[in-house]
Protein backbone atom coordinates (compact mmCIF):
# COMPACT_ATOMS: atom_id res chain seq x y z
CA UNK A 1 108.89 96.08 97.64
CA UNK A 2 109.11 93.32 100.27
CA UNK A 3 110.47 89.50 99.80
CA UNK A 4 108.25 87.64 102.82
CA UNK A 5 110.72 85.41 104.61
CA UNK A 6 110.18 83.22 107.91
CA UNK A 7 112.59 84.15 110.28
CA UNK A 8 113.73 81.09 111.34
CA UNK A 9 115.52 81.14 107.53
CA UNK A 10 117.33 83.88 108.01
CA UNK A 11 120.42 84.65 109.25
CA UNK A 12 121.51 88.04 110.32
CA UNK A 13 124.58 89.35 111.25
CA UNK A 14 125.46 92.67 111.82
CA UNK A 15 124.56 95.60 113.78
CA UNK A 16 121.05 97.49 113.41
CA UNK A 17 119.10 100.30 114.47
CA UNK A 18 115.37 100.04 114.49
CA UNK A 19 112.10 102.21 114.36
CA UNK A 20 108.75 101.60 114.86
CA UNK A 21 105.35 102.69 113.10
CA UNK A 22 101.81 101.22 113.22
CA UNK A 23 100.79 98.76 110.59
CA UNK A 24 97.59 98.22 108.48
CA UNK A 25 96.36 95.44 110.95
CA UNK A 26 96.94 98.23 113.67
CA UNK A 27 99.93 95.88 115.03
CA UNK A 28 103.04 97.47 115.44
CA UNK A 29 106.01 96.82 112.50
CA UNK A 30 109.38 97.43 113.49
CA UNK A 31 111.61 98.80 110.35
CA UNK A 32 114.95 97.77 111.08
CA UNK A 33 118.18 99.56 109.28
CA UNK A 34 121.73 100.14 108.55
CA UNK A 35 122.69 102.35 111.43
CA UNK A 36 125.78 103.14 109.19
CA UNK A 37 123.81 104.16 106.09
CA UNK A 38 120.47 104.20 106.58
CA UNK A 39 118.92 101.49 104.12
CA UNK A 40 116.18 99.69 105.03
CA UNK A 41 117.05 95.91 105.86
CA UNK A 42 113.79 94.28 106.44
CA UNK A 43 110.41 95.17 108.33
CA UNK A 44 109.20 92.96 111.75
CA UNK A 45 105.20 93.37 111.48
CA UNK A 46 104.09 91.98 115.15
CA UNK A 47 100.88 90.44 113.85
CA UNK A 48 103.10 87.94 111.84
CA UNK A 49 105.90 87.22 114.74
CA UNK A 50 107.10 84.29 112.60
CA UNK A 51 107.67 86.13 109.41
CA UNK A 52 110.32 89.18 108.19
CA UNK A 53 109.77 91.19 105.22
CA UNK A 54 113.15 91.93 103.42
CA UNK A 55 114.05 94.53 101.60
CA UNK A 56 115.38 92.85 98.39
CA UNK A 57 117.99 95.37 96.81
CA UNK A 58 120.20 94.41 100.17
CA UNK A 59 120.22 90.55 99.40
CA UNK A 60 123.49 89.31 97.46
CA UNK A 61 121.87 87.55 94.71
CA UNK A 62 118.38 89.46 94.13
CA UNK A 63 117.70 87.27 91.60
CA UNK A 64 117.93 83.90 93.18
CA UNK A 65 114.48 84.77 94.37
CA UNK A 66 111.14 84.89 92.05
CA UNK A 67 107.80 86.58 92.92
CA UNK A 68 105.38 84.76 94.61
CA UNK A 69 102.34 87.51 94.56
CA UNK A 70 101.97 90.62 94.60
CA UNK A 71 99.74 92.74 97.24
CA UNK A 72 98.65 96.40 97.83
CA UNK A 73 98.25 96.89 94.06
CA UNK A 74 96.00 99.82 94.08
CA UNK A 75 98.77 101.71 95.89
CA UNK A 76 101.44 100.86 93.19
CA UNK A 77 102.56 103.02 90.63
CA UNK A 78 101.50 102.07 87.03
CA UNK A 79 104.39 101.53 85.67
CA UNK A 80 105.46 98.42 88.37
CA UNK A 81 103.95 95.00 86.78
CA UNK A 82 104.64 91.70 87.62
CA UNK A 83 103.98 89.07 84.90
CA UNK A 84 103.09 85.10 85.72
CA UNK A 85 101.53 85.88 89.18
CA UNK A 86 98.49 84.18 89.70
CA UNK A 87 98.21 85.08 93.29
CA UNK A 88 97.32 89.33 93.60
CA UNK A 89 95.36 91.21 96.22
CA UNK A 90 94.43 95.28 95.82
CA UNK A 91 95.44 95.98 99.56
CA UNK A 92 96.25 93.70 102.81
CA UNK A 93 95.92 90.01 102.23
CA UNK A 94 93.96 87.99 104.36
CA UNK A 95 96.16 86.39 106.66
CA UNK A 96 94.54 83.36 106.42
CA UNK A 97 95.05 83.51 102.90
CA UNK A 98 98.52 84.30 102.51
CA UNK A 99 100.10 80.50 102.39
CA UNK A 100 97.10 79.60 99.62
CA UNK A 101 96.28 80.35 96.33
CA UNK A 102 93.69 83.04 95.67
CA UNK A 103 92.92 83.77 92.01
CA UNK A 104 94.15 87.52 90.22
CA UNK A 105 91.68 89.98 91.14
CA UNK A 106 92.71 92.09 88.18
């Protein structure tokens, strides 16, 4: 699960370690960490330089924050379901599509 941020809204502080691995666009995404315990902090995908994609069980207040859609459905498990989202893609969303509205494909 991944909370899609721009990066100019975040502030980080901190110290962390970082990996890389080869995305779904074929870009790479670095996967940045706790060096200290290993958790995941949030994922750089170079084919969106502009945007971070959190982690959100390391945010303070999880649930200041509300789904905005959901994507890569066909890999989740069954028992994961988001209700109220109008906005769901089976794999990798369009790029172009990600900041509008695309009607529930399910």
């Amino acid at each position: 699960m991944s909370l899609r941020v721009r990066r100019d809204d975040l502030d980080l502080t901190g110290e962390l370690k970082t990996w890389s691995r080869p995305g779904d666009s074929g870009a790479s995404v670095d996967c940045c960490f706790c060096p200290t315990c290993g958790t995941r902090i949030f994922h750089a995908p170079a084919s969106a330089a502009d945007v971070l994609h959190i982690k959100p069980g390391t945010l303070d207040n999880p649930d200041a924050m509300a789904p905005q859609y959901m994507s890569y459905t066909d890999n989740a498990p069954g028992w994961v379901h988001v209700d109220g989202l109008d906005i769901v893609w089976s794999g990798r969303p369009d790029p172009a599509q990600r900041t509008g509205r695309k009607p529930s494909a399910q």
